[in-house]
C-alpha atoms as a PDB file:
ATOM      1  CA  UNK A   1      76.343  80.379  87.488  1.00  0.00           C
ATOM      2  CA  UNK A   2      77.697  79.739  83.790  1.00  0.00           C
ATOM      3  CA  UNK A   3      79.071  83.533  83.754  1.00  0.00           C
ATOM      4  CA  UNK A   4      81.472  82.985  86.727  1.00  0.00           C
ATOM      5  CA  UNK A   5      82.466  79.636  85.251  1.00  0.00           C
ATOM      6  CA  UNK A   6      83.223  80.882  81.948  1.00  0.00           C
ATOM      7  CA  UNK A   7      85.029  83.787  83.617  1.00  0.00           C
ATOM      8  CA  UNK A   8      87.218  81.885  85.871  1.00  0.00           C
ATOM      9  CA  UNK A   9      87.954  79.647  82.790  1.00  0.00           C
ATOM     10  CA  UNK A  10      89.101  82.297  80.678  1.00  0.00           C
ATOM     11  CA  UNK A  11      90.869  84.067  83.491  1.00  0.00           C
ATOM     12  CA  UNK A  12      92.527  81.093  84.423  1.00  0.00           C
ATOM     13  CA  UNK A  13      93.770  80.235  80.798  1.00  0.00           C
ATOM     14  CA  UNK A  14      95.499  83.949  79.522  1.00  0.00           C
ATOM     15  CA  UNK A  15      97.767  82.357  77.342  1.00  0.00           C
ATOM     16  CA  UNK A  16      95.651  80.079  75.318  1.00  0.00           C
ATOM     17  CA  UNK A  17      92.424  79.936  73.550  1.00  0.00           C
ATOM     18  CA  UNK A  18      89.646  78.112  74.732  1.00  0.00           C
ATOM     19  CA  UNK A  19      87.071  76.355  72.321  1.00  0.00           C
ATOM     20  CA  UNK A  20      83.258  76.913  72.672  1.00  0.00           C
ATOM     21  CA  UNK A  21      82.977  73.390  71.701  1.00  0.00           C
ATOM     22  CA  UNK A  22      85.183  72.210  75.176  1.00  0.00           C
ATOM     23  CA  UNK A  23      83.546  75.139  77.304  1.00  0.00           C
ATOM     24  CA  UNK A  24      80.039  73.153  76.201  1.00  0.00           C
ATOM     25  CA  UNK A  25      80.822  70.198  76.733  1.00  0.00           C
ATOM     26  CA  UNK A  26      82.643  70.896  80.022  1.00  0.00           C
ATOM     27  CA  UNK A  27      79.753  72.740  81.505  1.00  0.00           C
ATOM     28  CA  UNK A  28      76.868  70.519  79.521  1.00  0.00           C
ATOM     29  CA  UNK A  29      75.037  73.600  77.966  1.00  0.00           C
ATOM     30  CA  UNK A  30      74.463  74.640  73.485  1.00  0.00           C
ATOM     31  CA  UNK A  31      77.485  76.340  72.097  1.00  0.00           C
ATOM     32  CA  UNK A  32      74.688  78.985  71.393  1.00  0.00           C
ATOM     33  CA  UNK A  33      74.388  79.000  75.413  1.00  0.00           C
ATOM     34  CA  UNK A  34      78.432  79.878  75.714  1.00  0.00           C
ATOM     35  CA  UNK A  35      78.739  82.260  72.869  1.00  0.00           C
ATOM     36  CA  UNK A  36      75.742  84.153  74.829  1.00  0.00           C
ATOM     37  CA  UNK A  37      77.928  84.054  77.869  1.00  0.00           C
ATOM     38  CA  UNK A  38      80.934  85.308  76.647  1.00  0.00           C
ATOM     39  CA  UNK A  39      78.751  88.208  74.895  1.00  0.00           C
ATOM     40  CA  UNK A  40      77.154  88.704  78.183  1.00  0.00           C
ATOM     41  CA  UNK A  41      80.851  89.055  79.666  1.00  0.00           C
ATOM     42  CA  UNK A  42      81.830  91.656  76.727  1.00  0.00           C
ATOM     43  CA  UNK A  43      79.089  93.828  77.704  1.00  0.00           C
ATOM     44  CA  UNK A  44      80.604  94.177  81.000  1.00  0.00           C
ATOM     45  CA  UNK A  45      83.820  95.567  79.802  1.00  0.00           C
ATOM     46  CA  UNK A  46      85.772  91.839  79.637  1.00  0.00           C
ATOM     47  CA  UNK A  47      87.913  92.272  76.333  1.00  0.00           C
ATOM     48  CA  UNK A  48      87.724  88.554  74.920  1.00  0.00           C
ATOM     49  CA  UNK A  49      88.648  87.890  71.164  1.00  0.00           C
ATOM     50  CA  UNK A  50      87.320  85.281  69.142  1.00  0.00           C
ATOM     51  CA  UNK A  51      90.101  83.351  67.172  1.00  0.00           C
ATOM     52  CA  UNK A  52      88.845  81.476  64.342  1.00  0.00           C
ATOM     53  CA  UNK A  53      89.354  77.619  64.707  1.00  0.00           C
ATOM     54  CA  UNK A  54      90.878  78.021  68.007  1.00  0.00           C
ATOM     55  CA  UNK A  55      88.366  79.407  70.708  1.00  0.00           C
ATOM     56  CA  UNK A  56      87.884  82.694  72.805  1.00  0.00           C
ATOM     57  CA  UNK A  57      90.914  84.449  75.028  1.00  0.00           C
ATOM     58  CA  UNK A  58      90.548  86.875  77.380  1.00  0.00           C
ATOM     59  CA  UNK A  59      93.522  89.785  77.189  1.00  0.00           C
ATOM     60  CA  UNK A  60      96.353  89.327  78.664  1.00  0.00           C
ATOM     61  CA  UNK A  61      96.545  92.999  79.383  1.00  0.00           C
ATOM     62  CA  UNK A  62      93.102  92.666  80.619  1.00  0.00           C
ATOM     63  CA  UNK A  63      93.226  94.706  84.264  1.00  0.00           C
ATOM     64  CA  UNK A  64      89.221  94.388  85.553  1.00  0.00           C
ATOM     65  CA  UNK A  65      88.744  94.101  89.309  1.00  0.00           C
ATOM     66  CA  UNK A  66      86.941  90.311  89.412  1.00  0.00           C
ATOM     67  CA  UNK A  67      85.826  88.920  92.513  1.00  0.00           C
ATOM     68  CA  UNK A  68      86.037  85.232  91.279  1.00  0.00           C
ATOM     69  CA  UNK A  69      89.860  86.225  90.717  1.00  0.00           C
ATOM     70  CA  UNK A  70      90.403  87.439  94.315  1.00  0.00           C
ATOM     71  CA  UNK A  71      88.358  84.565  95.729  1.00  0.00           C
ATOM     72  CA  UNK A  72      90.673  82.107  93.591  1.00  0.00           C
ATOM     73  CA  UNK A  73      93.790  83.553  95.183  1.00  0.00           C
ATOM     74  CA  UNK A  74      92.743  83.960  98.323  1.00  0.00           C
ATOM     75  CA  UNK A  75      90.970  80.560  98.719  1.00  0.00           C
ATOM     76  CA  UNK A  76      93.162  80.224 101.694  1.00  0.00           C
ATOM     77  CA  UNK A  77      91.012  82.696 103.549  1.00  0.00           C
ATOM     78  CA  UNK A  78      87.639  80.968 103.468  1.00  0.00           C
ATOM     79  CA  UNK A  79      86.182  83.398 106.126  1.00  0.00           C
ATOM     80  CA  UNK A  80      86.880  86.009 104.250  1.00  0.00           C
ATOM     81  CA  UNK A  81      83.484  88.075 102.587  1.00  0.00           C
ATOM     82  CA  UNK A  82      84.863  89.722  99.144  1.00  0.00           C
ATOM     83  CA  UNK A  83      82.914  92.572  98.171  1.00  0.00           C
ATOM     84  CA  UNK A  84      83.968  94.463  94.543  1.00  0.00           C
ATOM     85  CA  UNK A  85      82.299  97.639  93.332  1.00  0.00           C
ATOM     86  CA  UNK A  86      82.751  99.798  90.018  1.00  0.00           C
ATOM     87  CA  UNK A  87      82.226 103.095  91.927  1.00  0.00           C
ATOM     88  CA  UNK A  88      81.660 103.392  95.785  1.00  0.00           C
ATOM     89  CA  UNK A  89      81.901 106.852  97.889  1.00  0.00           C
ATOM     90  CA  UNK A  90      84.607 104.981  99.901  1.00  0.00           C
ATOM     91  CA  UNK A  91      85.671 101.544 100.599  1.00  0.00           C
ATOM     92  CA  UNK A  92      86.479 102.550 104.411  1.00  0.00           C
ATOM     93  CA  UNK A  93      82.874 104.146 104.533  1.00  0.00           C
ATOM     94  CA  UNK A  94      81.298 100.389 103.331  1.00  0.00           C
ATOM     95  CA  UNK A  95      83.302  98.821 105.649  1.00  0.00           C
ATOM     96  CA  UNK A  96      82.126 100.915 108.391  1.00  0.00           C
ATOM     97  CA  UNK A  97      78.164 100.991 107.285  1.00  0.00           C
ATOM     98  CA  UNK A  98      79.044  97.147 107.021  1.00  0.00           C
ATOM     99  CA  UNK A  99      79.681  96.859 110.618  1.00  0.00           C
ATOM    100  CA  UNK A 100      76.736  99.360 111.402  1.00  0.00           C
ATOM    101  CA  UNK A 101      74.470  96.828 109.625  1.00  0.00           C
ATOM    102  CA  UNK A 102      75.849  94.025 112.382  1.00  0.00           C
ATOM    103  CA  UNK A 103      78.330  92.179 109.796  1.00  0.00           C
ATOM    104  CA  UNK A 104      81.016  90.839 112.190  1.00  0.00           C
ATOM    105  CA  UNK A 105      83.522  88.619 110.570  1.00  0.00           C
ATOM    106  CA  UNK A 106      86.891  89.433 107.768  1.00  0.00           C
ATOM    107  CA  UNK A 107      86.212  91.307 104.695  1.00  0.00           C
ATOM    108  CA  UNK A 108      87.318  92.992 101.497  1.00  0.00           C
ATOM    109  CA  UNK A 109      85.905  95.854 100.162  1.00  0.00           C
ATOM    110  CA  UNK A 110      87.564  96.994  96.465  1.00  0.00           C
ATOM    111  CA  UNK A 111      86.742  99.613  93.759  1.00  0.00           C
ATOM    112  CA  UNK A 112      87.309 100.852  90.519  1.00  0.00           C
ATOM    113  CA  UNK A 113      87.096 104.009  91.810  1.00  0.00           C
ATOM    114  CA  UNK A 114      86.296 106.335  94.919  1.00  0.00           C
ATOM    115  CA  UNK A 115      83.841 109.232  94.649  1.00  0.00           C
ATOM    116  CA  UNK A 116      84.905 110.742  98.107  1.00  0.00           C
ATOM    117  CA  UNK A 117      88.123 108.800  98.929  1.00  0.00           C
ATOM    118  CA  UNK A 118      89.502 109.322 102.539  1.00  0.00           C
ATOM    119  CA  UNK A 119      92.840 110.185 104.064  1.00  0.00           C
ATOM    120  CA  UNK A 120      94.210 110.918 107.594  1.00  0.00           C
ATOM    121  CA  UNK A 121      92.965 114.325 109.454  1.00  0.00           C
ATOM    122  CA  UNK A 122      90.173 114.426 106.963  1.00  0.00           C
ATOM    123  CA  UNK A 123      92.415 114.772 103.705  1.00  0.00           C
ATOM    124  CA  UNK A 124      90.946 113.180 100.982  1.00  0.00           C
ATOM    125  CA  UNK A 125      92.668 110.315  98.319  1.00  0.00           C
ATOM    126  CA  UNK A 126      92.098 110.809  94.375  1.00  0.00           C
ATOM    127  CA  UNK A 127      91.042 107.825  93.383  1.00  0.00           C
ATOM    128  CA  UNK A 128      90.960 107.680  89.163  1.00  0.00           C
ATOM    129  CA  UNK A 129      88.469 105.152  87.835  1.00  0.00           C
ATOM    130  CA  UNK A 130      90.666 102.077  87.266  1.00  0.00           C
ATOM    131  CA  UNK A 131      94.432 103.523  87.784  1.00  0.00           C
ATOM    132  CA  UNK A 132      94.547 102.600  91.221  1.00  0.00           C
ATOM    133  CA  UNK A 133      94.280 100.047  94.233  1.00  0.00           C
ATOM    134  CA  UNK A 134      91.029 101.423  96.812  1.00  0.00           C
ATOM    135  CA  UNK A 135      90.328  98.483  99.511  1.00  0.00           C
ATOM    136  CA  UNK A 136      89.774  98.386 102.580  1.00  0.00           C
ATOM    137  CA  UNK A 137      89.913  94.996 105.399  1.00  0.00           C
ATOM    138  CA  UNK A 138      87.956  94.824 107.896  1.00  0.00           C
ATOM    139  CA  UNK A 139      89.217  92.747 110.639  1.00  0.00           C
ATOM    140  CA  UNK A 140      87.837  91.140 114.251  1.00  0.00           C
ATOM    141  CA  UNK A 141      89.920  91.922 117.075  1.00  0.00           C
ATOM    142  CA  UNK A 142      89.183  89.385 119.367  1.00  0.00           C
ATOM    143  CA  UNK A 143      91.874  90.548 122.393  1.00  0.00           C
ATOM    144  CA  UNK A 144      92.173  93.768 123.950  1.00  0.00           C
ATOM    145  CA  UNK A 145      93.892  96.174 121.335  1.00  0.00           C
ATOM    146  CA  UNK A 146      96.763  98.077 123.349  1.00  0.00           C
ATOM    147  CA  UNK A 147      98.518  99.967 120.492  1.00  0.00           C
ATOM    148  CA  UNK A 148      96.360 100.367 116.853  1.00  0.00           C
ATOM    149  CA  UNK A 149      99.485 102.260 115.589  1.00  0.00           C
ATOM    150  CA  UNK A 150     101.025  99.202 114.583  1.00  0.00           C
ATOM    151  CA  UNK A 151      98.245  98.098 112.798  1.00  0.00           C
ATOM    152  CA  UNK A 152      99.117 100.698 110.602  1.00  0.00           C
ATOM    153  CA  UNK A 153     102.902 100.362 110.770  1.00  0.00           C
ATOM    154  CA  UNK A 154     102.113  96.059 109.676  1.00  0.00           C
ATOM    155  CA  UNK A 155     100.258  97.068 106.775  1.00  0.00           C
ATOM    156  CA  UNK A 156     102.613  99.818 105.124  1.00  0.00           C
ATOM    157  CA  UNK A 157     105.186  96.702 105.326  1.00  0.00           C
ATOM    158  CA  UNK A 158     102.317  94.411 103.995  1.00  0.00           C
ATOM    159  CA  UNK A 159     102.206  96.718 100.884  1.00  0.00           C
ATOM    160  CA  UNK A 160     106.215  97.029 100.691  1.00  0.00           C
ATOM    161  CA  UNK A 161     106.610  93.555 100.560  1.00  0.00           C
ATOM    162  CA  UNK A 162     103.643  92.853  98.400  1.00  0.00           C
ATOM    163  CA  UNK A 163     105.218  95.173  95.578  1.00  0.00           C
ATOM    164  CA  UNK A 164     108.634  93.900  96.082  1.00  0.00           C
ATOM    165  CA  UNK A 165     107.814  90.562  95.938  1.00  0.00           C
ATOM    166  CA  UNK A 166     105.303  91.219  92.134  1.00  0.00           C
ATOM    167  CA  UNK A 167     107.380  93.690  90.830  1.00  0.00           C
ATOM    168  CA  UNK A 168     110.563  94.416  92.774  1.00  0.00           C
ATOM    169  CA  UNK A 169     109.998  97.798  93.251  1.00  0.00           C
ATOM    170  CA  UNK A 170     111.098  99.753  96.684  1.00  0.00           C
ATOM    171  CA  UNK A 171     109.172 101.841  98.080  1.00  0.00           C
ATOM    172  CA  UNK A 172     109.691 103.862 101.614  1.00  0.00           C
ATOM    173  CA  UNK A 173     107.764 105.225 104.121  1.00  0.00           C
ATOM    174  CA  UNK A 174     106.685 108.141 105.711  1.00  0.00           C
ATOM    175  CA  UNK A 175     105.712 107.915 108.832  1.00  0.00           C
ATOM    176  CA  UNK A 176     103.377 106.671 109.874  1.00  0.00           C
ATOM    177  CA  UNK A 177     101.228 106.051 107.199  1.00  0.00           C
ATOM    178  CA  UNK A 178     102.115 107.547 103.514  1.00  0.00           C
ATOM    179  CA  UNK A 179     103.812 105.278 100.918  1.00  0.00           C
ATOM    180  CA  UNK A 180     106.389 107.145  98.687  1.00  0.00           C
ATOM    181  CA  UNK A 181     107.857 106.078  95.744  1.00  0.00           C
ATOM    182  CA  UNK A 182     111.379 108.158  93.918  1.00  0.00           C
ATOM    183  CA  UNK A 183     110.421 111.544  96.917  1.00  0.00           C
ATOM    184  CA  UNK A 184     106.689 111.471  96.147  1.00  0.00           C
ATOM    185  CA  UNK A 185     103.866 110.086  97.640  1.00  0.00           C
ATOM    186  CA  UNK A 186     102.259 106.697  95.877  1.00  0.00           C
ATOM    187  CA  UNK A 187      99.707 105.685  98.724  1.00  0.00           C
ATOM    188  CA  UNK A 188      98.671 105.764 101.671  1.00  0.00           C
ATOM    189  CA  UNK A 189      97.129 103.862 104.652  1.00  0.00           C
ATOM    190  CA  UNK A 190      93.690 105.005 106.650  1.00  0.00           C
ATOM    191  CA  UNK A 191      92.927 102.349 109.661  1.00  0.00           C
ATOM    192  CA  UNK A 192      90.405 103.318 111.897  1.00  0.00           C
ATOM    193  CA  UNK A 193      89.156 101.162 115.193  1.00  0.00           C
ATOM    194  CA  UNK A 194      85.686 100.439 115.261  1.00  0.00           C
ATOM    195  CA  UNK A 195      84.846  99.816 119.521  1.00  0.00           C
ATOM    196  CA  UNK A 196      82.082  97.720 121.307  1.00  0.00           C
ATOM    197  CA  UNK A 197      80.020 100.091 123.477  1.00  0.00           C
ATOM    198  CA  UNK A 198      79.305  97.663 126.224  1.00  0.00           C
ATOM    199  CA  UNK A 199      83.143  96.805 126.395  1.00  0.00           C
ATOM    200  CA  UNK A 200      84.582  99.846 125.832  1.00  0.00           C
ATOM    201  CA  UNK A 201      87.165  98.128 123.788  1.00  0.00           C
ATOM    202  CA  UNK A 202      88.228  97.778 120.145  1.00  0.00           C
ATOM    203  CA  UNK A 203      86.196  95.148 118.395  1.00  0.00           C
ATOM    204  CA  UNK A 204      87.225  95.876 114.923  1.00  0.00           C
ATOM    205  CA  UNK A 205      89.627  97.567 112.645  1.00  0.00           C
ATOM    206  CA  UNK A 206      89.012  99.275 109.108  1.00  0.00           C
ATOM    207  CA  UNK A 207      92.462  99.084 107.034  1.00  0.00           C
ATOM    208  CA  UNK A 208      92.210 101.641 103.895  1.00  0.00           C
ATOM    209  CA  UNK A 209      94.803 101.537 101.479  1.00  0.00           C
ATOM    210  CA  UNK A 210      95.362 103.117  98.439  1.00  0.00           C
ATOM    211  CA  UNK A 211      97.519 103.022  95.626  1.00  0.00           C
ATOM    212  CA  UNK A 212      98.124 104.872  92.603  1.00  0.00           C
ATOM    213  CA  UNK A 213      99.452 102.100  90.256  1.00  0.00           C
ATOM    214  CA  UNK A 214      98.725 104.049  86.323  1.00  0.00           C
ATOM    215  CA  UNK A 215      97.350 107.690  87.029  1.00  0.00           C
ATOM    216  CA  UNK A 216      99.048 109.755  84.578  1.00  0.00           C
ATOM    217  CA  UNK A 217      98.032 113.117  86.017  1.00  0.00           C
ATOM    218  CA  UNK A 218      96.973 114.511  89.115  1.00  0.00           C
ATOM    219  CA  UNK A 219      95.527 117.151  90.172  1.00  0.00           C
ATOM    220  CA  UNK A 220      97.149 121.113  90.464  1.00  0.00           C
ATOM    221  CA  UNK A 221      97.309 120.430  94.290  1.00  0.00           C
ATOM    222  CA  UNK A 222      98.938 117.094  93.896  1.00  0.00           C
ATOM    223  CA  UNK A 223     101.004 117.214  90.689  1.00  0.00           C
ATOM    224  CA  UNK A 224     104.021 118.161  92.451  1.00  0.00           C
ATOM    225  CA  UNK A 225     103.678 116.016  95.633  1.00  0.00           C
ATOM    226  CA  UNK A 226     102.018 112.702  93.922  1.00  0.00           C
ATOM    227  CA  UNK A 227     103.046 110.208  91.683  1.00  0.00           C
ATOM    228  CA  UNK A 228     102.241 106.695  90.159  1.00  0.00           C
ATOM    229  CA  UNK A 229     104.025 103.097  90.945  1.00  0.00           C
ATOM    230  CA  UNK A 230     103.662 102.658  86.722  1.00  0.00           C
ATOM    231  CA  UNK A 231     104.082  98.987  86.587  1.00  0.00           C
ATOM    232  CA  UNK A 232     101.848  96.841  84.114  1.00  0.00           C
ATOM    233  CA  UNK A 233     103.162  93.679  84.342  1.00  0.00           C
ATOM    234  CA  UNK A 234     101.129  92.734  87.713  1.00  0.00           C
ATOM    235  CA  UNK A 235      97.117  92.993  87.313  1.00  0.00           C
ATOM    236  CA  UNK A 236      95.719  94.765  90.231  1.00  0.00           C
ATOM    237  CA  UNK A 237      93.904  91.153  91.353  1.00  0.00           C
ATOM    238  CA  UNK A 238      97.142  89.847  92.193  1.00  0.00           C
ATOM    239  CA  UNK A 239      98.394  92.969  94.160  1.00  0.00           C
ATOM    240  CA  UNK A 240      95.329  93.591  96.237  1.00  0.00           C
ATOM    241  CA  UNK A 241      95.107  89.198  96.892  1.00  0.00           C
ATOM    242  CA  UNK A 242      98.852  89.292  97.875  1.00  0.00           C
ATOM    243  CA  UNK A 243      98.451  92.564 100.043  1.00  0.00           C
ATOM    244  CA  UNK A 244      95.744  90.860 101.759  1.00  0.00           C
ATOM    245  CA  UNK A 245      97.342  87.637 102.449  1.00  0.00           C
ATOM    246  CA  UNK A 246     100.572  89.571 104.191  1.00  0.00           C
ATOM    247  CA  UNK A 247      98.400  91.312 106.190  1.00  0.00           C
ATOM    248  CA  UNK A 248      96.281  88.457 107.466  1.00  0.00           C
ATOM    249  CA  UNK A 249      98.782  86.321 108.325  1.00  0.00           C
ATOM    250  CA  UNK A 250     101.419  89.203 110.043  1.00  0.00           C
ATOM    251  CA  UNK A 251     101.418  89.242 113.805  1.00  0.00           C
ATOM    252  CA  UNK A 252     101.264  92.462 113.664  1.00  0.00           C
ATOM    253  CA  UNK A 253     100.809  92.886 117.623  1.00  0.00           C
ATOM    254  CA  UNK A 254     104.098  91.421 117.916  1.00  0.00           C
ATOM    255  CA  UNK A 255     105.884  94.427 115.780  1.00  0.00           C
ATOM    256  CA  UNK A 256     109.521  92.442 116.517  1.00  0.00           C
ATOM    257  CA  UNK A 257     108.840  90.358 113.272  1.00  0.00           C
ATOM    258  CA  UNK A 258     108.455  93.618 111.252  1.00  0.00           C
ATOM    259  CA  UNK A 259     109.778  96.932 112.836  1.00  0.00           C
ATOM    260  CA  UNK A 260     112.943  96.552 111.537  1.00  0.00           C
ATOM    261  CA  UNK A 261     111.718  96.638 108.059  1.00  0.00           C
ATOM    262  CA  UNK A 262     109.356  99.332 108.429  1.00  0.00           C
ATOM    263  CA  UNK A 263     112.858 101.219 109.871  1.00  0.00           C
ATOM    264  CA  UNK A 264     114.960 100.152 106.776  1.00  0.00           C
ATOM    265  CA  UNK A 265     112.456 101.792 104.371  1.00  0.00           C
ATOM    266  CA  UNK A 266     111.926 104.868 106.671  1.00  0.00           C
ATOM    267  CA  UNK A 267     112.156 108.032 104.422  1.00  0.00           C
ATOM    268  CA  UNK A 268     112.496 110.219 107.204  1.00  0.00           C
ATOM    269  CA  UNK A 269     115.205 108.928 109.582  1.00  0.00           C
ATOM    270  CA  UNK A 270     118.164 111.206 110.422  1.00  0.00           C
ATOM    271  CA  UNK A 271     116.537 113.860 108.751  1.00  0.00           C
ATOM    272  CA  UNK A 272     115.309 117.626 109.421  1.00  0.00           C
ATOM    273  CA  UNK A 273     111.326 117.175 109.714  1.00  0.00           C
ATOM    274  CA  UNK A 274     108.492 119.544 110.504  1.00  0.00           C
ATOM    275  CA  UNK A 275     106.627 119.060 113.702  1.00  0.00           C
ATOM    276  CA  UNK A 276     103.621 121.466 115.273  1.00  0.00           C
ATOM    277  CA  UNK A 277     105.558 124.019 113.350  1.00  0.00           C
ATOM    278  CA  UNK A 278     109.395 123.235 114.773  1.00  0.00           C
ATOM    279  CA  UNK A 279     112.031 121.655 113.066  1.00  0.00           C
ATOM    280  CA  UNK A 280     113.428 118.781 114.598  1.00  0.00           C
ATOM    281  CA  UNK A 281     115.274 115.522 113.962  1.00  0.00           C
ATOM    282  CA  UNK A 282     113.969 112.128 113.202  1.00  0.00           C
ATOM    283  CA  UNK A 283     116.168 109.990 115.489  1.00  0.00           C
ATOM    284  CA  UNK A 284     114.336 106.431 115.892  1.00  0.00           C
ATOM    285  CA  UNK A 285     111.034 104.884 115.450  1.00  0.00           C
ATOM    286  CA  UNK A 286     110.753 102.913 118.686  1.00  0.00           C
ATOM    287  CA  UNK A 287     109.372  98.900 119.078  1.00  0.00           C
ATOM    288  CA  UNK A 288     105.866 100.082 119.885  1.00  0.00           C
ATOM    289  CA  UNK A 289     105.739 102.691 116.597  1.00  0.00           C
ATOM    290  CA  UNK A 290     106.329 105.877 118.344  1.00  0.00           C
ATOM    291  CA  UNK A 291     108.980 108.039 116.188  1.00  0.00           C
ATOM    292  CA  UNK A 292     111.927 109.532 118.462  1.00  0.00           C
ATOM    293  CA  UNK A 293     112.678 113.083 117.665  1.00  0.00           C
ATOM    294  CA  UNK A 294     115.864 115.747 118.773  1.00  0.00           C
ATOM    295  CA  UNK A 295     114.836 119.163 119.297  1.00  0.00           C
ATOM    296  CA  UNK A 296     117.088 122.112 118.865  1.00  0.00           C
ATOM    297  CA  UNK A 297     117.397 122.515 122.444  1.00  0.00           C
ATOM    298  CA  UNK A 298     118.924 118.984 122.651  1.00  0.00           C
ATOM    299  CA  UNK A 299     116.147 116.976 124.640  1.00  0.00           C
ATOM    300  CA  UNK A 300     114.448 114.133 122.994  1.00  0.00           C
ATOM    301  CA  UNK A 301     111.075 113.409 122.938  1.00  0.00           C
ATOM    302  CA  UNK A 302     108.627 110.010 121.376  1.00  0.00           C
ATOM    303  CA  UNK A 303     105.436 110.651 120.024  1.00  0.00           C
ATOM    304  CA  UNK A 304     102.695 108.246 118.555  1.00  0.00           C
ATOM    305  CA  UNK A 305     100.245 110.417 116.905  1.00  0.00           C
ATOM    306  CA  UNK A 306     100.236 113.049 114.704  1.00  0.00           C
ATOM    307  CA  UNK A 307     101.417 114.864 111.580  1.00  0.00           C
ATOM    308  CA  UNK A 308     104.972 115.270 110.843  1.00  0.00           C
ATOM    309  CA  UNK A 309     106.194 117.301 106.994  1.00  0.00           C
ATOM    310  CA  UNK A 310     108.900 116.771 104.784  1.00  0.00           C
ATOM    311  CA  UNK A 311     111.560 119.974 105.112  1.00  0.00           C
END
């Protein structure tokens, strides 16, 4: 389709102009035929300038969630489906009605924004049209699942180590799931196992995440609890392509090659935490996930499930 071509052309070239004369002759269609295009792409919200004597150029601040950009990057995943919506009720919910319908392989599910974004225990995740990261990965398991928690524990290092390595920020982690940024919570992680009735086991997993990248307000309940990452230099393509690839290719059943990260960035080791209403301390989190707590009485105890609150 010319409109994807042009796209990935212009996508591909941020730096420099393109000519409608090349773009013709390249794709063997009228100039009239590409200056239609690229109007066709400015209708859609793709902010592309026209430089006289020199060709069209898409912004370089130019932030649109494009699935020929995510296929591009993650051409190394040919299995995997890439599905990119404007507005969705939730990206986990997709996934989910996705498997319903009998889909069975890898996919992405992104959007712009989440009408009825979901969280752990039911909470749900403001999602602001186009200051965020929403997606969700769905992925086979193919072996008998013995521990999902460290599903979850492989992709909050999949996101550290995707914003480190674009933008060298640090974040930390609250376990097990919540992604905090300067004391305040930037994201979070929703992974729910999807089992075969005949089997009884765990034939696929759902892997929410969500970040807030540019939101500069929140609401009353959140403002003092939330905050934004509040990088621009890194388009959210490139964030949500290189989150995917660390997560596809971490062995995350084999939690030796990244517990002791997920440890390092812990934001609530050695410290006072809440837990079903006691304090206690935050000793350890173990191989398998489980977090190792001291109660006032002395005796220790390891727990995999759960809420736990900041003191």
């Amino acid at each position: 389709m010319l409109k994807n071509q042009i796209l990935t052309e212009l996508l591909q070239n941020r730096s420099q102009p393109l000519s409608g004369q090349m773009l013709a002759n390249r794709y063997q269609v009228s100039r009239n035929a590409i200056w239609k295009t690229i109007n066709a792409l400015k209708a859609e919200g793709y902010p592309i300038d026209a430089i006289p004597k020199e060709g069209y150029l898409l912004s370089p601040d130019c932030d649109l969630l494009s699935t020929q950009v995510l296929q591009k990057s993650l051409q190394n995943f040919p299995d995997l489906q890439i599905a990119v919506f404007s507005t969705i009720d939730s990206t986990n919910s997709e996934a989910r009605r996705m498997l319903a319908s009998g889909f069975d392989g890898y996919a992405l599910i992104v959007s712009d924004t989440q009408t009825n974004g979901r969280g752990r225990k039911g909470k749900s995740f403001y999602s602001p049209q186009k200051t965020g990261i929403y997606m969700s990965l769905i992925l086979p398991i193919p072996y008998p699942c013995q521990n999902p928690t460290l599903l979850t524990i492989a992709a909050a290092v999949a996101v550290l180590r995707s914003v480190s390595t674009l933008t060298g920020i640090q974040l930390q982690i609250k376990w097990v799931n919540d992604i905090f940024f300067h004391g305040k919570k930037a994201g979070g992680i929703l992974t729910e196992a999807i089992s075969d009735l005949e089997s009884g086991q765990i034939s696929h997993a759902v892997v929410g995440i969500g970040l807030n990248l540019h939101s500069c307000s929140f609401p009353a309940s959140l403002s003092s609890i939330a905050t934004s990452l509040s990088f621009t230099e890194v388009h959210r393509c490139d964030l949500i392509a290189e989150i995917c690839t660390q997560l596809l290719t971490i062995d995350w059943q084999n939690s030796s090659t990244y517990i002791n990260e997920y440890t390092e960035h812990s934001l609530v080791l050695h410290q006072t935490i809440c837990y079903q209403g006691k304090l206690v301390q935050a000793l350890s989190i173990e191989s398998d996930g489980g977090l190792t707590i001291l109660h006032a009485d002395g005796h220790t105890e390891t727990f995999h499930g759960g809420t736990i609150e900041l003191t």
